[in-house]
C-alpha atoms as a PDB file:
ATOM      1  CA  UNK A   1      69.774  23.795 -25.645  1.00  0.00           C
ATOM      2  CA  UNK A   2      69.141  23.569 -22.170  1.00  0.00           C
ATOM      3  CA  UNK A   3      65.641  24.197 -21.766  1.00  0.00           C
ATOM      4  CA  UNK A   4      65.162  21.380 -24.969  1.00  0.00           C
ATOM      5  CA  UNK A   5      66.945  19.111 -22.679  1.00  0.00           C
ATOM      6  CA  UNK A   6      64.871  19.883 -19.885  1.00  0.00           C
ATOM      7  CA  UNK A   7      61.576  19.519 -21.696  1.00  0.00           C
ATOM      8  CA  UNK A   8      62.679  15.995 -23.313  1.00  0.00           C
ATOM      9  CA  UNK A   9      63.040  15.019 -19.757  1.00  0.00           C
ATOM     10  CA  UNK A  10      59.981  16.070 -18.835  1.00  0.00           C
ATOM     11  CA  UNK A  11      57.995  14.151 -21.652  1.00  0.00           C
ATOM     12  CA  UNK A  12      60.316  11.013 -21.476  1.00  0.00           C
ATOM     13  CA  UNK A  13      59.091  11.105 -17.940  1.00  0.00           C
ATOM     14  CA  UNK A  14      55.512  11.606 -18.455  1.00  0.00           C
ATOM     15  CA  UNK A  15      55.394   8.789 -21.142  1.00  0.00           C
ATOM     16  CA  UNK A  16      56.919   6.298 -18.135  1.00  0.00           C
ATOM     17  CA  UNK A  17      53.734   7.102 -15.901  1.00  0.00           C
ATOM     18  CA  UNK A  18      51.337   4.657 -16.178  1.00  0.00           C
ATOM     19  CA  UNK A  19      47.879   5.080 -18.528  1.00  0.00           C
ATOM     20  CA  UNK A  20      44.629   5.983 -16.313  1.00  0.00           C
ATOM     21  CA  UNK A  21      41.996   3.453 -18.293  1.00  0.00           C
ATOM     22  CA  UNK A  22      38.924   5.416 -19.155  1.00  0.00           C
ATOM     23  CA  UNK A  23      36.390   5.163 -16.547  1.00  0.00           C
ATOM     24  CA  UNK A  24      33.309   2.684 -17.209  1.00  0.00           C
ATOM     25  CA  UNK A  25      30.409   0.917 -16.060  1.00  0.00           C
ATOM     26  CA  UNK A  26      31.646  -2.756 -14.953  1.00  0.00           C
ATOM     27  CA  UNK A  27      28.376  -4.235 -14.407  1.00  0.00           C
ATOM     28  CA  UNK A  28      24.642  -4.302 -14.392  1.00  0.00           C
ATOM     29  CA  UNK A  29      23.292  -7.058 -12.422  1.00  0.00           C
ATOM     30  CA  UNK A  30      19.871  -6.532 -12.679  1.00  0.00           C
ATOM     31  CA  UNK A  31      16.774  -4.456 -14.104  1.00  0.00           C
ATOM     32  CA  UNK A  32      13.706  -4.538 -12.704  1.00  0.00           C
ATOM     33  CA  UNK A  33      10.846  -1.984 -14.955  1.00  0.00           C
ATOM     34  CA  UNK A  34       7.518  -1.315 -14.401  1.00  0.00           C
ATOM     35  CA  UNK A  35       5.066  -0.356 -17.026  1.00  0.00           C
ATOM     36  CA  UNK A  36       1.786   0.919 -15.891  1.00  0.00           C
ATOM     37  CA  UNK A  37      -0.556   1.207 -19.163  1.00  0.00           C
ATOM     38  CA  UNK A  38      -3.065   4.071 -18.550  1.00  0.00           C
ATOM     39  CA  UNK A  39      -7.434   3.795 -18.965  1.00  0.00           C
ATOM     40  CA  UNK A  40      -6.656   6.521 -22.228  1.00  0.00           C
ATOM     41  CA  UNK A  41      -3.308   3.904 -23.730  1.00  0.00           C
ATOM     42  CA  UNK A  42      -0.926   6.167 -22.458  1.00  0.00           C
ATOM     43  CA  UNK A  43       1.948   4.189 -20.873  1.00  0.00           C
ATOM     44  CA  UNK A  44       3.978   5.257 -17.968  1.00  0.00           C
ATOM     45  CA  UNK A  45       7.763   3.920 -17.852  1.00  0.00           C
ATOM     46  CA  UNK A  46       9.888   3.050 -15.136  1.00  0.00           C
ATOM     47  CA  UNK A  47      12.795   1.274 -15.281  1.00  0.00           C
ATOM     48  CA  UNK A  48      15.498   0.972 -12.381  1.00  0.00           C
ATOM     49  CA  UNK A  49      19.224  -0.303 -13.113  1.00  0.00           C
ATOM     50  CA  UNK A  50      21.691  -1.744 -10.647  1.00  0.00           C
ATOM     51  CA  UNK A  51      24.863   0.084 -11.872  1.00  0.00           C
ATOM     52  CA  UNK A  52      28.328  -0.489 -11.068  1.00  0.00           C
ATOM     53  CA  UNK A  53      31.257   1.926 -12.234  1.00  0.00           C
ATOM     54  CA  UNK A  54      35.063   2.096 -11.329  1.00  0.00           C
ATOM     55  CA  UNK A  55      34.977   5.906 -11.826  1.00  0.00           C
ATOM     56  CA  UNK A  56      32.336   8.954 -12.418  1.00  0.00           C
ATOM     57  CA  UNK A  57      31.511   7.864 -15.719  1.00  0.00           C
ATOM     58  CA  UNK A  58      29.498   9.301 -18.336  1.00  0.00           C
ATOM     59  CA  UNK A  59      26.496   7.870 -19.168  1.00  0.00           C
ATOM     60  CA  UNK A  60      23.725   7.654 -21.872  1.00  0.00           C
ATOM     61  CA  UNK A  61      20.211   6.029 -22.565  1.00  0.00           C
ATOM     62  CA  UNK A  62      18.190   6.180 -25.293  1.00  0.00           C
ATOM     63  CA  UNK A  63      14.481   6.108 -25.942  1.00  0.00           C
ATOM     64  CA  UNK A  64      13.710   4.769 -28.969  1.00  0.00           C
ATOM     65  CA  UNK A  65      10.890   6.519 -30.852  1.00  0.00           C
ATOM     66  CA  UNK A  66       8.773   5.632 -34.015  1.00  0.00           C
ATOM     67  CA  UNK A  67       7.644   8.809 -36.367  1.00  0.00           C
ATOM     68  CA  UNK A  68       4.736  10.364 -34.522  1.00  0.00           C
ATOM     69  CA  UNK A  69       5.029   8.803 -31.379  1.00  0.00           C
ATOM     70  CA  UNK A  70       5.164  11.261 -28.338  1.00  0.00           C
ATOM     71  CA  UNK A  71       7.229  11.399 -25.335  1.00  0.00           C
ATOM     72  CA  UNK A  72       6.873  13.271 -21.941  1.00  0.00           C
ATOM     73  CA  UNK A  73       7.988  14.044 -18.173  1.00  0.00           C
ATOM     74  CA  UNK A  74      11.437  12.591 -18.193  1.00  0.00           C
ATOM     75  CA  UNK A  75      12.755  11.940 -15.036  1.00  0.00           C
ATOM     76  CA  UNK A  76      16.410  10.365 -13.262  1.00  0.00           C
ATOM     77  CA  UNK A  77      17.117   9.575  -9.907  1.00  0.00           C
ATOM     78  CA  UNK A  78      20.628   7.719  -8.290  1.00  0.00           C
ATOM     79  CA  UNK A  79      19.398   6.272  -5.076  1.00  0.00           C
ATOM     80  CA  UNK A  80      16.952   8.641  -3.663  1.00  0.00           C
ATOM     81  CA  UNK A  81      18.348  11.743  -5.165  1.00  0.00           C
ATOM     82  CA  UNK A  82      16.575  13.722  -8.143  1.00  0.00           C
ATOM     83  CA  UNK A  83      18.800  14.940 -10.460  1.00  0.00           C
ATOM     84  CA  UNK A  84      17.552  18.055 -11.970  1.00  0.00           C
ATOM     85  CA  UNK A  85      17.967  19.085 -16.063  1.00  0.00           C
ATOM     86  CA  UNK A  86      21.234  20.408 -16.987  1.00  0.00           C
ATOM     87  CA  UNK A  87      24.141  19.540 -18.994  1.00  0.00           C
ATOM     88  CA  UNK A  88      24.125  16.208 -17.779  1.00  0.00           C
ATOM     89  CA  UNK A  89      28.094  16.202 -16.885  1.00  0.00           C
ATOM     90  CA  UNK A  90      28.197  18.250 -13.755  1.00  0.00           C
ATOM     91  CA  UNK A  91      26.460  15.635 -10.758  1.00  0.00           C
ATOM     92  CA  UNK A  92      23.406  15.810 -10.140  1.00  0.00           C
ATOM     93  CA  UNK A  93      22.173  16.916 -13.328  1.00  0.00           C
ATOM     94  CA  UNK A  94      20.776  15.288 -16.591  1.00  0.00           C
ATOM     95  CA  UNK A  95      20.244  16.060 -20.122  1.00  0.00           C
ATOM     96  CA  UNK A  96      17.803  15.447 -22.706  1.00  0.00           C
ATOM     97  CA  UNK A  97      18.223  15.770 -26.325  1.00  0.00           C
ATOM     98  CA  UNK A  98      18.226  14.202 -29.940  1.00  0.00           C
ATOM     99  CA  UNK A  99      20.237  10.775 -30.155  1.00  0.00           C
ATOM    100  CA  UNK A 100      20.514   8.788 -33.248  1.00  0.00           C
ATOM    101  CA  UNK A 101      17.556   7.197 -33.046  1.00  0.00           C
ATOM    102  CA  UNK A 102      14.893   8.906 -30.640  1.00  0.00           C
ATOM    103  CA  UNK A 103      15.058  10.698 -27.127  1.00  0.00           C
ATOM    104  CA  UNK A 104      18.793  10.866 -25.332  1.00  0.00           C
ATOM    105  CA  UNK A 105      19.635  10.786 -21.531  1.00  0.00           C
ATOM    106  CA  UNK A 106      22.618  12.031 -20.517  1.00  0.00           C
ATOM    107  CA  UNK A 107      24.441  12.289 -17.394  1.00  0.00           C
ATOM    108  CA  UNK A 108      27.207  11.318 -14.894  1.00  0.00           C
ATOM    109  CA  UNK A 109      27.070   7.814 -13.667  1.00  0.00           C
ATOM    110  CA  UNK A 110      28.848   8.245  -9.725  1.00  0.00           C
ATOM    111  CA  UNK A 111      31.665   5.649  -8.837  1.00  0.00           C
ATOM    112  CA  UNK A 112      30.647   2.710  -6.744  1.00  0.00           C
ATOM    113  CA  UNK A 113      26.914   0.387  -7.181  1.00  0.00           C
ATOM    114  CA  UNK A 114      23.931   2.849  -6.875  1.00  0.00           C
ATOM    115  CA  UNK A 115      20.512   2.261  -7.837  1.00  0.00           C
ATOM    116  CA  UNK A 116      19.519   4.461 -11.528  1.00  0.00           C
ATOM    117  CA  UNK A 117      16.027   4.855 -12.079  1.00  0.00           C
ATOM    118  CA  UNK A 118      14.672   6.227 -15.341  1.00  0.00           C
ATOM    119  CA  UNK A 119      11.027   7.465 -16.021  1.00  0.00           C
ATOM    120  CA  UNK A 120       9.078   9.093 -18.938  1.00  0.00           C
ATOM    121  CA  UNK A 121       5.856   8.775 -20.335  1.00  0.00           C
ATOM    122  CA  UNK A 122       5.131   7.344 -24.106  1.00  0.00           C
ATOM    123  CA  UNK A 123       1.958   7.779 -26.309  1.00  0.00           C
ATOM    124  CA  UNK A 124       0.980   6.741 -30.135  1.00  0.00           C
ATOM    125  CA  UNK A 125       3.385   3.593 -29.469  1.00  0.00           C
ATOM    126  CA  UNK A 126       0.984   1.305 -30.509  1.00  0.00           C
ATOM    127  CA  UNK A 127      -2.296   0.560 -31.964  1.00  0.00           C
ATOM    128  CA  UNK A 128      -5.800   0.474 -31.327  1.00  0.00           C
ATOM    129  CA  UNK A 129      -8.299  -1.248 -33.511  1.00  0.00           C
ATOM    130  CA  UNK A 130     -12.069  -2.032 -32.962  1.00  0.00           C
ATOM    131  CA  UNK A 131     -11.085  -5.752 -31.373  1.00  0.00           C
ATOM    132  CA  UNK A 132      -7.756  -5.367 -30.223  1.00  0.00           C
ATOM    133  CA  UNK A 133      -4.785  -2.841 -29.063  1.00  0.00           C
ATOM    134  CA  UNK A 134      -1.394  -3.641 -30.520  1.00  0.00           C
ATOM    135  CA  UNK A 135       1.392  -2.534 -28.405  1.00  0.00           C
ATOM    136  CA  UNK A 136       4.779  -2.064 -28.791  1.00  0.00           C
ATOM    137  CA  UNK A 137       6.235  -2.046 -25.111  1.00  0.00           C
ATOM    138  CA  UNK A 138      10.238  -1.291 -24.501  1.00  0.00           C
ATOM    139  CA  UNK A 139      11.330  -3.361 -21.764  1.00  0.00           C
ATOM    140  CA  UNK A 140      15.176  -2.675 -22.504  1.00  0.00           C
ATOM    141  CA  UNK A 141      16.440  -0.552 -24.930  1.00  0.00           C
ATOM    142  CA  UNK A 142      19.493  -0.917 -26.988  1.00  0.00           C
ATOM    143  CA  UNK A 143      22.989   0.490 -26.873  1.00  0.00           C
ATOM    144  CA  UNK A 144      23.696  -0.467 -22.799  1.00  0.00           C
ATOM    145  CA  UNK A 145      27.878  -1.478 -22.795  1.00  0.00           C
ATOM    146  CA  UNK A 146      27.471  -4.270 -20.201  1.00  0.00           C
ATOM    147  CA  UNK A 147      25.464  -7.181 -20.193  1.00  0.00           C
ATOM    148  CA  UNK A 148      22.079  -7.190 -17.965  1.00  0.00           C
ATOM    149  CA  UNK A 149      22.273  -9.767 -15.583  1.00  0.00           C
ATOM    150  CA  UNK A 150      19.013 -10.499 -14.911  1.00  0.00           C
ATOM    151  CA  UNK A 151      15.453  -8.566 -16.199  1.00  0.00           C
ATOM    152  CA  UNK A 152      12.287  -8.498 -14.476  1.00  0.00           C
ATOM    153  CA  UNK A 153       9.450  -5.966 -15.999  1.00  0.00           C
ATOM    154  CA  UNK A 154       5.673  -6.382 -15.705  1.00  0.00           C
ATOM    155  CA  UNK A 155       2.739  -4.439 -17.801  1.00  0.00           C
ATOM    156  CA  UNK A 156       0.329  -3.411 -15.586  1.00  0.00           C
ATOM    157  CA  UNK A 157      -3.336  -3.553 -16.949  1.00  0.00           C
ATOM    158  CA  UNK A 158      -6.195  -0.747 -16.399  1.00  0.00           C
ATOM    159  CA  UNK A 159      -8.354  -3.891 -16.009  1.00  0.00           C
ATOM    160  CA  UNK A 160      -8.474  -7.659 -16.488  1.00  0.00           C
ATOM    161  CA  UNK A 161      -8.769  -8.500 -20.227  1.00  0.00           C
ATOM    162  CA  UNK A 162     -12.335 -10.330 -20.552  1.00  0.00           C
ATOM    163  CA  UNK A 163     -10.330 -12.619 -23.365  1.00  0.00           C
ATOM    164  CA  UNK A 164      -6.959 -14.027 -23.380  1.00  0.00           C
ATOM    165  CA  UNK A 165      -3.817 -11.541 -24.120  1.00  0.00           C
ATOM    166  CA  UNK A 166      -1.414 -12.884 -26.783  1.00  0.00           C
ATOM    167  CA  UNK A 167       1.603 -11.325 -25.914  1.00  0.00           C
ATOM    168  CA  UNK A 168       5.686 -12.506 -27.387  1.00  0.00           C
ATOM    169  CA  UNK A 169       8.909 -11.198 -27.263  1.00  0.00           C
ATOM    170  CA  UNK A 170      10.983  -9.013 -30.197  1.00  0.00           C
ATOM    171  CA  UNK A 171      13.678 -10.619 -30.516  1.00  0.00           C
ATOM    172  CA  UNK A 172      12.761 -14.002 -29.492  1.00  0.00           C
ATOM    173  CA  UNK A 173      14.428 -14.830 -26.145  1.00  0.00           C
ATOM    174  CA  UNK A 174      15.190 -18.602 -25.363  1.00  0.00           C
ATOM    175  CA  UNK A 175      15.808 -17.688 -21.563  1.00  0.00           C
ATOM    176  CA  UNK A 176      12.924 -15.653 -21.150  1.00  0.00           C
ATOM    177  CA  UNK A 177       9.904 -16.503 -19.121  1.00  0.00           C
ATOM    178  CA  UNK A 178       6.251 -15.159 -19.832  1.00  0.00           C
ATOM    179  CA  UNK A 179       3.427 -14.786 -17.621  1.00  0.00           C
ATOM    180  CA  UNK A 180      -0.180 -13.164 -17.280  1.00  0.00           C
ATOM    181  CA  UNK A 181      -2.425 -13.288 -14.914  1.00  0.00           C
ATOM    182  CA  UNK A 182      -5.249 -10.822 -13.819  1.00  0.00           C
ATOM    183  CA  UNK A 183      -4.225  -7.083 -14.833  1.00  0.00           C
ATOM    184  CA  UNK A 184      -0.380  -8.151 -15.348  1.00  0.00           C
ATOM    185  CA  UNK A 185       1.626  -9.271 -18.054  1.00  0.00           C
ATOM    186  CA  UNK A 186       5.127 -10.553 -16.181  1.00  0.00           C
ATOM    187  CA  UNK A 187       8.565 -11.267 -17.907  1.00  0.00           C
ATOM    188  CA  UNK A 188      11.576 -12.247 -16.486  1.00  0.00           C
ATOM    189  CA  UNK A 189      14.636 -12.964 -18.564  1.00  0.00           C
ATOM    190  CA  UNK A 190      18.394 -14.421 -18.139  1.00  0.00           C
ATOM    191  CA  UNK A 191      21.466 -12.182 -19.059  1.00  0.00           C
ATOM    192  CA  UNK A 192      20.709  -9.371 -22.051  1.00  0.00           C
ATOM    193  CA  UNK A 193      23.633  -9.575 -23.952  1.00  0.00           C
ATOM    194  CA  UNK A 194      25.711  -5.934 -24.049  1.00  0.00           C
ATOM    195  CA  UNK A 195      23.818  -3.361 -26.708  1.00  0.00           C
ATOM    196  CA  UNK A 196      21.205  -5.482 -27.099  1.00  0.00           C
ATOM    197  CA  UNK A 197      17.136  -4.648 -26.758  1.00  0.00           C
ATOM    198  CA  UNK A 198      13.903  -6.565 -25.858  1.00  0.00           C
ATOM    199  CA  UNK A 199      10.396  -5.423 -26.414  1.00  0.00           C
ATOM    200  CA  UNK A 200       7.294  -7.068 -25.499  1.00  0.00           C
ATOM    201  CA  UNK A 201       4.713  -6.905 -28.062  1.00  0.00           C
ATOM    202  CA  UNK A 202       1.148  -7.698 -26.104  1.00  0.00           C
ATOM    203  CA  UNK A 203      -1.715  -7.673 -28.388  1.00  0.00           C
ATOM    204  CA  UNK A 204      -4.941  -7.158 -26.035  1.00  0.00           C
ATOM    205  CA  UNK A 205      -8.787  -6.929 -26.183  1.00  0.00           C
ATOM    206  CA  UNK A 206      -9.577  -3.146 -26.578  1.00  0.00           C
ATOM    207  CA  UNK A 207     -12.372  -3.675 -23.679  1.00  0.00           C
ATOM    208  CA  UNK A 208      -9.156  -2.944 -21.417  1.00  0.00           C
ATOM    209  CA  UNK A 209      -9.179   0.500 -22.336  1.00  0.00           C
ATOM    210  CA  UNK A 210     -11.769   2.986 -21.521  1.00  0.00           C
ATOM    211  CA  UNK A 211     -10.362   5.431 -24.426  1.00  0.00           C
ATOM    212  CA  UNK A 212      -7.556   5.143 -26.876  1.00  0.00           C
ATOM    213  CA  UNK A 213      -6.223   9.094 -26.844  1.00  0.00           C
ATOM    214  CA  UNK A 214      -3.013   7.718 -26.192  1.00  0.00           C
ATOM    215  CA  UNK A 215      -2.886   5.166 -29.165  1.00  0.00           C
ATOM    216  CA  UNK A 216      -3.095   5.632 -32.769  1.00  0.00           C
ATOM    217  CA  UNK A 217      -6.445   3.952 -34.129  1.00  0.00           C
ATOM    218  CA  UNK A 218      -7.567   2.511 -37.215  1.00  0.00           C
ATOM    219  CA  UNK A 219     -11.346   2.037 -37.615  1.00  0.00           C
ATOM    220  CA  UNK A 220     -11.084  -1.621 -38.808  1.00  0.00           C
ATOM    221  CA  UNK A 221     -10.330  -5.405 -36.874  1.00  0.00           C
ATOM    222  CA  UNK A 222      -6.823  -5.612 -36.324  1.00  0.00           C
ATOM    223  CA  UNK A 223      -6.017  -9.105 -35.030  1.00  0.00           C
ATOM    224  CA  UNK A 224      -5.922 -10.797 -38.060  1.00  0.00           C
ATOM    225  CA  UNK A 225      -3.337  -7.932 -39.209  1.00  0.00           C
ATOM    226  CA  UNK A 226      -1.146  -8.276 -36.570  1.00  0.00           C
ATOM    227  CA  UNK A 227      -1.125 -11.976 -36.602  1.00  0.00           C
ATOM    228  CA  UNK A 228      -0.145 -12.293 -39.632  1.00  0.00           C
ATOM    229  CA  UNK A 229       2.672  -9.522 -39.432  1.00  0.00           C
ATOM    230  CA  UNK A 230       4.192 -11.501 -37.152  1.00  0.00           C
ATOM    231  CA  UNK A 231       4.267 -14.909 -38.678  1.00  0.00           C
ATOM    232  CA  UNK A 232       5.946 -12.587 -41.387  1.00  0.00           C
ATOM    233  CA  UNK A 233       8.370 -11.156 -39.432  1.00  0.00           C
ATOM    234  CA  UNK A 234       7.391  -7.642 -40.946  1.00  0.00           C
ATOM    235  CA  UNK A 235       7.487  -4.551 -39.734  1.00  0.00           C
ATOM    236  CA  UNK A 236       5.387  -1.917 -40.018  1.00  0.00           C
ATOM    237  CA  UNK A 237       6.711   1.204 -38.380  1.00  0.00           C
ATOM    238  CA  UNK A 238       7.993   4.254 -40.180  1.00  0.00           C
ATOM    239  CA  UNK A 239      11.912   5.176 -39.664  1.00  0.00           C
ATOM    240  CA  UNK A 240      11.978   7.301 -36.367  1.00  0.00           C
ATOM    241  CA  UNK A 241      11.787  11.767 -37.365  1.00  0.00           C
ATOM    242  CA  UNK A 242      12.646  14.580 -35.408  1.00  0.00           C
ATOM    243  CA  UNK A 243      13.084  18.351 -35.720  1.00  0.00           C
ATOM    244  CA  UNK A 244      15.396  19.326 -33.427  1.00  0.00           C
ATOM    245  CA  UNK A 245      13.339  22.255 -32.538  1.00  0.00           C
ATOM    246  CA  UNK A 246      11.367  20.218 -30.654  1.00  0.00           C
ATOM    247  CA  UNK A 247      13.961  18.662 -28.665  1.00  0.00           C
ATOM    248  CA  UNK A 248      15.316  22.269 -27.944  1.00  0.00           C
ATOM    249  CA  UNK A 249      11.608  23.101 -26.190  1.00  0.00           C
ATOM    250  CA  UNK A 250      11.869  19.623 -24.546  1.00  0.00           C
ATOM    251  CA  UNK A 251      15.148  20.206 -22.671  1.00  0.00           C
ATOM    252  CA  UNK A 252      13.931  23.527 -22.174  1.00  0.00           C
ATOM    253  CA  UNK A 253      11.136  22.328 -20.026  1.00  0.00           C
ATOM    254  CA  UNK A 254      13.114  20.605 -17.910  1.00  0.00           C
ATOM    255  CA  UNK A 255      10.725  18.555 -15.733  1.00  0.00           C
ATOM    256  CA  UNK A 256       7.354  19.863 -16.938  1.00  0.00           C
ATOM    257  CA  UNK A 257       5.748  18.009 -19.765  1.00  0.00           C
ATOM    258  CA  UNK A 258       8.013  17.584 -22.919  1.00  0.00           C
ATOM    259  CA  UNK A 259       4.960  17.237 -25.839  1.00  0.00           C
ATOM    260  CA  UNK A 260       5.514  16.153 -29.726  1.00  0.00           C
ATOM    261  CA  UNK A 261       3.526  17.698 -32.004  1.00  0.00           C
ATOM    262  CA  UNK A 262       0.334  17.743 -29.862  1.00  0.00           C
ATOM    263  CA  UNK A 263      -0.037  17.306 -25.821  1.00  0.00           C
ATOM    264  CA  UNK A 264       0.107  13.967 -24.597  1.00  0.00           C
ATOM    265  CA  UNK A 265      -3.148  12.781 -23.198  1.00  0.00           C
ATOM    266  CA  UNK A 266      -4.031  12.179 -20.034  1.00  0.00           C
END
């Protein structure tokens, strides 16, 4: 009878202690990503967060990935320090696997405002056609908790386009600006709602590439095609496959290439 006193005690006095709130990210103030599209099509992804948590927190980013499309070299750094493949809840570490809808981040967010910068490399994310190269670019990706305070990202060019780029945002963004001029294609945008994504379709002559390994390619004028598909509003892209083999092997690499289904070109 005593000890069941003793323990009722005990929980009536843990339930008066005060809840710890989950730890969280409180803010992302701004974004700034580079894209640097290759000679071949392949195009190299950097994007760097401002992050602000009240706690370790952890953390995930996802790449989102089209059937067939290929993915390599993932890479995270907080400030200056590399964190190295792992389990992606110890610090210091990251991990890469299979999300719900293409290639997973994982790992521990530190307490305080530090500086997040995610890289990777994409191929087959686009199109190349015998006028024009179609590309689908990811400036922010969905599924972030906290609004984005401000976004600036630029597409850097292997050359000047000899003709005009037509390039517009998916999903259309009232407080977005657009720019081009000489090998870049600049956007800056207000706040990105929480969750939300933004990708910058840029349709250019194929004269800016020297080869089009890194793109898929269909013998035939395109620009016509895409034009119209986006007066339509349709969408073209197959739902987004993976065997999770795959993403075993890619984890497994841990900073050495990460390949789908053939090796990304170079």
């Amino acid at each position: 009878m005593g000890r069941a006193l003793l323990f009722l005690a005990f929980a009536a006095a843990a339930l008066a202690l005060p809840s710890t709130a989950a730890a969280a990210i409180d803010a992302t103030p701004a974004v700034r990503a580079v894209f640097t599209l290759e000679r071949n099509g392949v195009l190299d992804v950097l994007e760097r967060l401002s992050v602000a948590a009240d706690a370790p927190t952890p953390s995930t980013w996802q790449v989102t990935m089209q059937r067939g499309e290929l993915f390599a070299q993932p890479s995270l750094f907080v400030d200056a320090r590399s964190y190295r493949p792992g389990d992606g809840k110890r610090p210091g570490t990251f991990r890469i696997s299979r999300g719900s809808r293409g290639v997973r981040f994982d790992w521990l967010q530190p307490r305080g405002a530090h500086a997040v910068r995610l890289g990777y490399r994409l191929a087959l994310f686009g199109t190349a056609y015998t006028d024009v190269a179609d590309l689908h670019v990811p400036l922010w990706e969905s599924g972030w908790p906290v609004d984005v305070g401000t976004l600036v990202a630029a597409l850097k060019l292997p050359r000047v386009p000899r003709r005009h780029a037509i390039v517009w945002l998916e999903p259309r963004a009232e407080n977005a600006d657009v720019s081009t001029a000489g090998r870049a294609i600049r956007v800056q945008t207000g706040t990105v709602g929480a969750g939300g994504s933004l990708t910058l379709r840029a349709v250019l002559p194929r004269s800016v590439l020297s080869a089009v390994d890194g793109l898929n390619v269909e013998n035939m004028a395109g620009l016509d095609k895409v034009l119209a598909d986006r007066r339509s509003g349709g969408r073209t892209w197959w739902p987004w496959m993976l065997a999770l083999g795959v993403i075993v092997v890619l984890s497994a690499a841990a900073l050495g290439t990460a390949r789908w289904r053939r090796p990304l070109p170079r």
